[in-house]
C-alpha atoms as a PDB file:
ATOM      1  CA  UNK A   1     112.856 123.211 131.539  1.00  0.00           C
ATOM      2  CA  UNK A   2     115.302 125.525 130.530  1.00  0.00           C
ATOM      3  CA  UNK A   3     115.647 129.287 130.683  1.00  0.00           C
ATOM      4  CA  UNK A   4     115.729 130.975 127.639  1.00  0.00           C
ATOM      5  CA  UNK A   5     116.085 134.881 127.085  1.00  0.00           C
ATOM      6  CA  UNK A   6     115.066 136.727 123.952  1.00  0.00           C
ATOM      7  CA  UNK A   7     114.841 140.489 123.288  1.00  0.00           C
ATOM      8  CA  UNK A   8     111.468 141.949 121.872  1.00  0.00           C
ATOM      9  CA  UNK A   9     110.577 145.102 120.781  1.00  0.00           C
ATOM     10  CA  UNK A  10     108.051 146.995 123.254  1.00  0.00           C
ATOM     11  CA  UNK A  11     104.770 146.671 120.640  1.00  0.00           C
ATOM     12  CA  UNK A  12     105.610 142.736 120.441  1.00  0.00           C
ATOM     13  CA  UNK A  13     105.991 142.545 124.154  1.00  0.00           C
ATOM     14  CA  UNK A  14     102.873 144.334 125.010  1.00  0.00           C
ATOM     15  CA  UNK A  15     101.095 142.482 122.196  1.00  0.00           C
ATOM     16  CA  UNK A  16     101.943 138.954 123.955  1.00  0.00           C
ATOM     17  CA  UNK A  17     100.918 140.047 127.580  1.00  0.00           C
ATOM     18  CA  UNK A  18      97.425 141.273 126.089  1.00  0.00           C
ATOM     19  CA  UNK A  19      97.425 138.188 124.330  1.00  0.00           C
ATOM     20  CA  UNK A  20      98.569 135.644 127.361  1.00  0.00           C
ATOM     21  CA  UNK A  21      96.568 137.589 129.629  1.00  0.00           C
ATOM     22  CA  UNK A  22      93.022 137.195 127.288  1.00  0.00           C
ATOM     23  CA  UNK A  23      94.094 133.828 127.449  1.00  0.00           C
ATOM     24  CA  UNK A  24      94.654 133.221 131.020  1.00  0.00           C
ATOM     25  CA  UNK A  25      98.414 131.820 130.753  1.00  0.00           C
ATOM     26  CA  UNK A  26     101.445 132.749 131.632  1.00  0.00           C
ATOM     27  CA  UNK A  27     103.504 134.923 129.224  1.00  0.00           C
ATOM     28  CA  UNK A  28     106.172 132.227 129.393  1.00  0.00           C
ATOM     29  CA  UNK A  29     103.083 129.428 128.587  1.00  0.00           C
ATOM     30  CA  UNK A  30     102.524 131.789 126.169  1.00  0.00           C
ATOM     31  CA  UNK A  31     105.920 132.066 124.301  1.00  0.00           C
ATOM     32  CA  UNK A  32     106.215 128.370 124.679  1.00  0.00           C
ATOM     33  CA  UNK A  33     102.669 127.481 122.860  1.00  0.00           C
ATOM     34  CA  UNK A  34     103.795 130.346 120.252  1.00  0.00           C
ATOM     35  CA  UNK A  35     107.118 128.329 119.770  1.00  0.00           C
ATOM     36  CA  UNK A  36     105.714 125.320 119.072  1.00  0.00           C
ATOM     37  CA  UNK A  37     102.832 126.457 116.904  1.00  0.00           C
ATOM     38  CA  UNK A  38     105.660 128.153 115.254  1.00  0.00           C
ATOM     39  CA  UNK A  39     107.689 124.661 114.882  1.00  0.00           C
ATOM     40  CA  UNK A  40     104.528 122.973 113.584  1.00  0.00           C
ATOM     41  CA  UNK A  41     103.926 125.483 110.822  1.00  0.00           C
ATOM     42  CA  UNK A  42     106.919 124.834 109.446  1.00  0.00           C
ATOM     43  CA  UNK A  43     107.136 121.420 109.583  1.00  0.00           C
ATOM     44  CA  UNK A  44     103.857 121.509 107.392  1.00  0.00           C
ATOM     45  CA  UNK A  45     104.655 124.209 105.282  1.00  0.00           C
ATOM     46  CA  UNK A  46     107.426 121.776 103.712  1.00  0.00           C
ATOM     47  CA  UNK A  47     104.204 119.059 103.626  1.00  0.00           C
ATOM     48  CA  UNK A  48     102.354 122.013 101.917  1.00  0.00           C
ATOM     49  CA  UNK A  49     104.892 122.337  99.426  1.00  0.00           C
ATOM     50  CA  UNK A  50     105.197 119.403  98.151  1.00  0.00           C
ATOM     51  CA  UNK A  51     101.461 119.104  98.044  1.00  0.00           C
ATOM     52  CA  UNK A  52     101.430 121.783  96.187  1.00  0.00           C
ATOM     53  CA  UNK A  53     104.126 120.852  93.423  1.00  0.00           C
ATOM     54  CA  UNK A  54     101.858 117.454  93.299  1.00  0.00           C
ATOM     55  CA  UNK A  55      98.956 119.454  92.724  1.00  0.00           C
ATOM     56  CA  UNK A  56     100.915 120.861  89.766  1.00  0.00           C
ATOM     57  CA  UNK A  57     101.979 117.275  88.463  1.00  0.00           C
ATOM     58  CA  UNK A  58      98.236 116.453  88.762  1.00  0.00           C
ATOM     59  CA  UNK A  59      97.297 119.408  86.568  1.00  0.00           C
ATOM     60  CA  UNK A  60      99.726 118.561  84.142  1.00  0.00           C
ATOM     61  CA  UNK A  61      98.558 114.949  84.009  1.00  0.00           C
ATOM     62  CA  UNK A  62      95.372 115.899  83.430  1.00  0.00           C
ATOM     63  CA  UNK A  63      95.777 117.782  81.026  1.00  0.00           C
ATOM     64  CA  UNK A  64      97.768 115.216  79.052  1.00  0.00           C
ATOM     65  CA  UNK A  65      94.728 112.943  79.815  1.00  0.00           C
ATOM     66  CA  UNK A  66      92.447 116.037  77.933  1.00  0.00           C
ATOM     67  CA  UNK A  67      94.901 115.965  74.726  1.00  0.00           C
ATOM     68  CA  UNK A  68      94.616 112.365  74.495  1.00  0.00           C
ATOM     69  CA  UNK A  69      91.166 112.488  73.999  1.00  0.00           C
ATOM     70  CA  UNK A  70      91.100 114.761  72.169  1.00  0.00           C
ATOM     71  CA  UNK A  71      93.570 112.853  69.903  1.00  0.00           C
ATOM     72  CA  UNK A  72      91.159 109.991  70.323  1.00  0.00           C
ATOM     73  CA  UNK A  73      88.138 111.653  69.162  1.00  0.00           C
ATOM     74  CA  UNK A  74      89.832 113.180  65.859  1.00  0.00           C
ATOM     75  CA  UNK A  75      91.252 110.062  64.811  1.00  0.00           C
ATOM     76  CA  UNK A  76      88.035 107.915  65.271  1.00  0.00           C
ATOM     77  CA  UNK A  77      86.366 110.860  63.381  1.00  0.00           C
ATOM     78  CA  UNK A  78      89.141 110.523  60.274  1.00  0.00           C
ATOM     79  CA  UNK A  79      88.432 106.846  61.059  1.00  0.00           C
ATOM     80  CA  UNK A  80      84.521 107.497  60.110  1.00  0.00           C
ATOM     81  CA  UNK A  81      85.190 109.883  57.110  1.00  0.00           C
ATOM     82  CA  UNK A  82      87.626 107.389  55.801  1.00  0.00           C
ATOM     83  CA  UNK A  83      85.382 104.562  55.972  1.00  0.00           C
ATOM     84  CA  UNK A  84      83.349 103.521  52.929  1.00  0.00           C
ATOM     85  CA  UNK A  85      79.802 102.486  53.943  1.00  0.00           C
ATOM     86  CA  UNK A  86      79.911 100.044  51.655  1.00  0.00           C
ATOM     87  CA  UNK A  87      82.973  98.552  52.904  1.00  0.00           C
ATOM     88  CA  UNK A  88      81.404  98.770  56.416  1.00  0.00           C
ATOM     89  CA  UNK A  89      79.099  96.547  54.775  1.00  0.00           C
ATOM     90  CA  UNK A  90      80.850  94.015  53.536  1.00  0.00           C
ATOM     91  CA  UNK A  91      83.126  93.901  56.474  1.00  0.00           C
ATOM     92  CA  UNK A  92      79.901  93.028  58.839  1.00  0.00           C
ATOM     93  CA  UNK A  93      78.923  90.437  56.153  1.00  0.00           C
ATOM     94  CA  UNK A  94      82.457  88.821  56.200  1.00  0.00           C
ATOM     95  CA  UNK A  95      82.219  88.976  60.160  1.00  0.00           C
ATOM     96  CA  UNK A  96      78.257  87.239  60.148  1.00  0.00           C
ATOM     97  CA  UNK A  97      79.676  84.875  57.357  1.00  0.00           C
ATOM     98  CA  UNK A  98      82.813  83.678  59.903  1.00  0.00           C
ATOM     99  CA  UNK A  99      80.995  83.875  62.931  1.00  0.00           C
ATOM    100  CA  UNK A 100      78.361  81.238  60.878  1.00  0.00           C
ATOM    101  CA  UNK A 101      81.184  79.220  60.006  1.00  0.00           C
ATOM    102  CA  UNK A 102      82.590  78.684  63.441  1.00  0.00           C
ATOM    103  CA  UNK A 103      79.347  78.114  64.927  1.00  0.00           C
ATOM    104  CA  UNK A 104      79.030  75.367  62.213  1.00  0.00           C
ATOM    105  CA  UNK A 105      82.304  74.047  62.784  1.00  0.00           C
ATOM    106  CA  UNK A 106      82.456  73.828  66.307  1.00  0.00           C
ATOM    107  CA  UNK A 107      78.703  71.701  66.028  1.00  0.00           C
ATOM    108  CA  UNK A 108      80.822  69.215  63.993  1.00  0.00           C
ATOM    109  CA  UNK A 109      83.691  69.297  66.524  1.00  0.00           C
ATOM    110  CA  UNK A 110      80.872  68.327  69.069  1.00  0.00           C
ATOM    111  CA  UNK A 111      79.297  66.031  66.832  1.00  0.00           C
ATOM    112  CA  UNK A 112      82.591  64.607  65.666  1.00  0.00           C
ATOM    113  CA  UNK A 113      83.782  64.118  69.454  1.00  0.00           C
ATOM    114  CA  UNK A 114      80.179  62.237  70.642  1.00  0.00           C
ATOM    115  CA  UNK A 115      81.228  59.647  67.409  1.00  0.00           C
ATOM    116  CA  UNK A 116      84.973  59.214  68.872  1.00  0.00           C
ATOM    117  CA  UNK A 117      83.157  58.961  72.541  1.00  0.00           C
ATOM    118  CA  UNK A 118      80.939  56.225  70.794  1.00  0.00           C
ATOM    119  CA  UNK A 119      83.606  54.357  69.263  1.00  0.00           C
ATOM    120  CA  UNK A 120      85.726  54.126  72.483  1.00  0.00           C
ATOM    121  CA  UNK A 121      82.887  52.905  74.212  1.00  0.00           C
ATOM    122  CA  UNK A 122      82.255  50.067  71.265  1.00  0.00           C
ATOM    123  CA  UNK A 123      86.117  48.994  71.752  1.00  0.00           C
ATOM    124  CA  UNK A 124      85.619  49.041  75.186  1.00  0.00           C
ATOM    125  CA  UNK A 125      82.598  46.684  75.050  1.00  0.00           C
ATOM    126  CA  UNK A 126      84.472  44.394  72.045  1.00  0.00           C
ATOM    127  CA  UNK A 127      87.710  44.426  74.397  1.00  0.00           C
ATOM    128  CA  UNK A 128      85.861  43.193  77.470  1.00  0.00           C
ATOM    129  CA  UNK A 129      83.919  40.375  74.659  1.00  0.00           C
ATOM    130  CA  UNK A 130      87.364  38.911  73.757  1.00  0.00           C
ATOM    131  CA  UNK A 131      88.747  38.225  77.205  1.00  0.00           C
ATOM    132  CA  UNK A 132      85.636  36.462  78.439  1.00  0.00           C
ATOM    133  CA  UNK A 133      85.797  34.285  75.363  1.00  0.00           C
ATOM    134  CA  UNK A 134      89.442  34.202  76.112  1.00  0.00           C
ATOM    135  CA  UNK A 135      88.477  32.659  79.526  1.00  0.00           C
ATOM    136  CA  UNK A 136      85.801  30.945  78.154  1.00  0.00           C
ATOM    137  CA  UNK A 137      87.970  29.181  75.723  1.00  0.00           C
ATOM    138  CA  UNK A 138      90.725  28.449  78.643  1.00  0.00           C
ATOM    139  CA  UNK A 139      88.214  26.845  81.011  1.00  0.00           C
ATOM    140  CA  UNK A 140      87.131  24.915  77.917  1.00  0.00           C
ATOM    141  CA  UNK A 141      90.673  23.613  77.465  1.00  0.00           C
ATOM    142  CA  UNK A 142      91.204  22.697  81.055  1.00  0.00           C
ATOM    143  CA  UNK A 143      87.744  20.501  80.875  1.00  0.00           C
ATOM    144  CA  UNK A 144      89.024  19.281  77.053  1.00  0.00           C
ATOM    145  CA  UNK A 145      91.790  17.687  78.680  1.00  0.00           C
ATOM    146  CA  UNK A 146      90.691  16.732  82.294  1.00  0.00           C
ATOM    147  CA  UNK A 147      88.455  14.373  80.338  1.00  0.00           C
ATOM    148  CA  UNK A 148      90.956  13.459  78.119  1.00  0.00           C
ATOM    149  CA  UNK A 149      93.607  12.502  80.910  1.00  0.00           C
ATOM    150  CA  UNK A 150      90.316  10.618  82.371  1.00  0.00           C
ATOM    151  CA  UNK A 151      89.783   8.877  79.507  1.00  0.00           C
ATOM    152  CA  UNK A 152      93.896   8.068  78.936  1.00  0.00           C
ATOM    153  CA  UNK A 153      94.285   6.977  83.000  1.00  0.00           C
ATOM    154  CA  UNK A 154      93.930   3.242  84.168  1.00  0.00           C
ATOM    155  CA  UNK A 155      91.621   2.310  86.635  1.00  0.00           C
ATOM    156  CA  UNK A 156      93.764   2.918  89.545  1.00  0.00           C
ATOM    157  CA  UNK A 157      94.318   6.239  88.365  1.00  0.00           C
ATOM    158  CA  UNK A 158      90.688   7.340  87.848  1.00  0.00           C
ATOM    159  CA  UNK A 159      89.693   5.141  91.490  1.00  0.00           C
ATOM    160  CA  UNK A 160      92.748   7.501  93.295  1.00  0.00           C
ATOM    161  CA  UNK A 161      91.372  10.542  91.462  1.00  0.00           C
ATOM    162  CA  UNK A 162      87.497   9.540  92.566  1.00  0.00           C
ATOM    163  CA  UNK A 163      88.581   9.719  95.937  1.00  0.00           C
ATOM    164  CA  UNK A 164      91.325  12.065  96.505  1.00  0.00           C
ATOM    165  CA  UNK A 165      90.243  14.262  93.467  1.00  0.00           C
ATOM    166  CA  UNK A 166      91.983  14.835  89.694  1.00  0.00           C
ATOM    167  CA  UNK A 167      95.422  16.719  90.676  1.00  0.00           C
ATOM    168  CA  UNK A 168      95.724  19.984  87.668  1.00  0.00           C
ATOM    169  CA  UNK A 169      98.335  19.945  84.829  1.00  0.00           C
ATOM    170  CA  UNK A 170     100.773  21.894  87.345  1.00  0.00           C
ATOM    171  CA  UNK A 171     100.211  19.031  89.717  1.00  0.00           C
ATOM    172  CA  UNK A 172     100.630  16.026  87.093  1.00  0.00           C
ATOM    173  CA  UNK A 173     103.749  17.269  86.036  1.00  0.00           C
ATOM    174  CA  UNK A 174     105.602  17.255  89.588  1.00  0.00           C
ATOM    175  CA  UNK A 175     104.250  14.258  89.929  1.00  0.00           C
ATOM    176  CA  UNK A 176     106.119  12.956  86.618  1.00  0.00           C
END
């Protein structure tokens, strides 16, 4: 540590001895601890400043908060003397009237949407119909005219095909 010397006058010197003394330091110990107590304080006395002005920015706040209210409460009270309770009444009977009427159009939205649901499924059932007749029809075709190739073919055809089996259309016409 450093040396450091100060001048004192005699009451503040005798005060600190009493005072380092009841504590059972040193008088430098003291001076030191007094030093940095010192430096601490006004470190936070600039915290407690600004605190303080934020304390003051609170108040004001609130007390814009308070007029607002205020300003809320009259102008819902104008609101109430302005108001016609028979307008009130109407106003709620318009409101039940439209809250009926979307109720009752959103059941036909539903009941509208099961139909289309419905319908899609009947297409889907009809489209499924037509390409098994489709087949159907196809496989008919094929049989249509392997018999009428059979009946068309000479012997020697329809012995060859008996034994090595009827070639298909694809097959017939490489052959050709």
């Amino acid at each position: 540590m450093k040396p450091l010397t100060i001048r004192v006058r005699e009451d503040t010197k005798e005060s600190i001895d009493s005072e380092a003394s009841e504590y059972g330091v040193s008088v430098s110990e003291y001076i030191r601890e007094l030093i940095e107590y010192g430096r601490e304080y006004y470190d936070q006395e600039e915290y407690i400043t600004e605190l303080e002005a934020r304390v003051d920015e609170c108040g004001e706040i609130e007390a814009e908060c308070d007029q607002l209210a205020a300003d809320v409460e009259e102008l819902e009270a104008e609101l109430a003397d302005r108001a016609d309770p028979g307008t009130l009444d109407d106003l709620r009977s318009t409101i039940d009237d439209l809250e009926n009427e979307v109720d009752r159009l959103e059941a036909r939205n539903r009941d509208l949407t099961n139909q289309l649901a419905e319908a899609n499924r009947r297409i889907d059932t009809t489209n499924e119909l037509v390409k098994r007749v489709d087949k159907d029809l196809t496989a008919r075709e094929r049989r249509e005219e392997r018999e009428r190739r059979k009946a068309e073919a000479g012997i020697g055809t329809r012995l060859k095909w008996s034994l090595f089996g009827m070639p298909t259309e694809t097959d017939a016409d490489s052959e050709e």
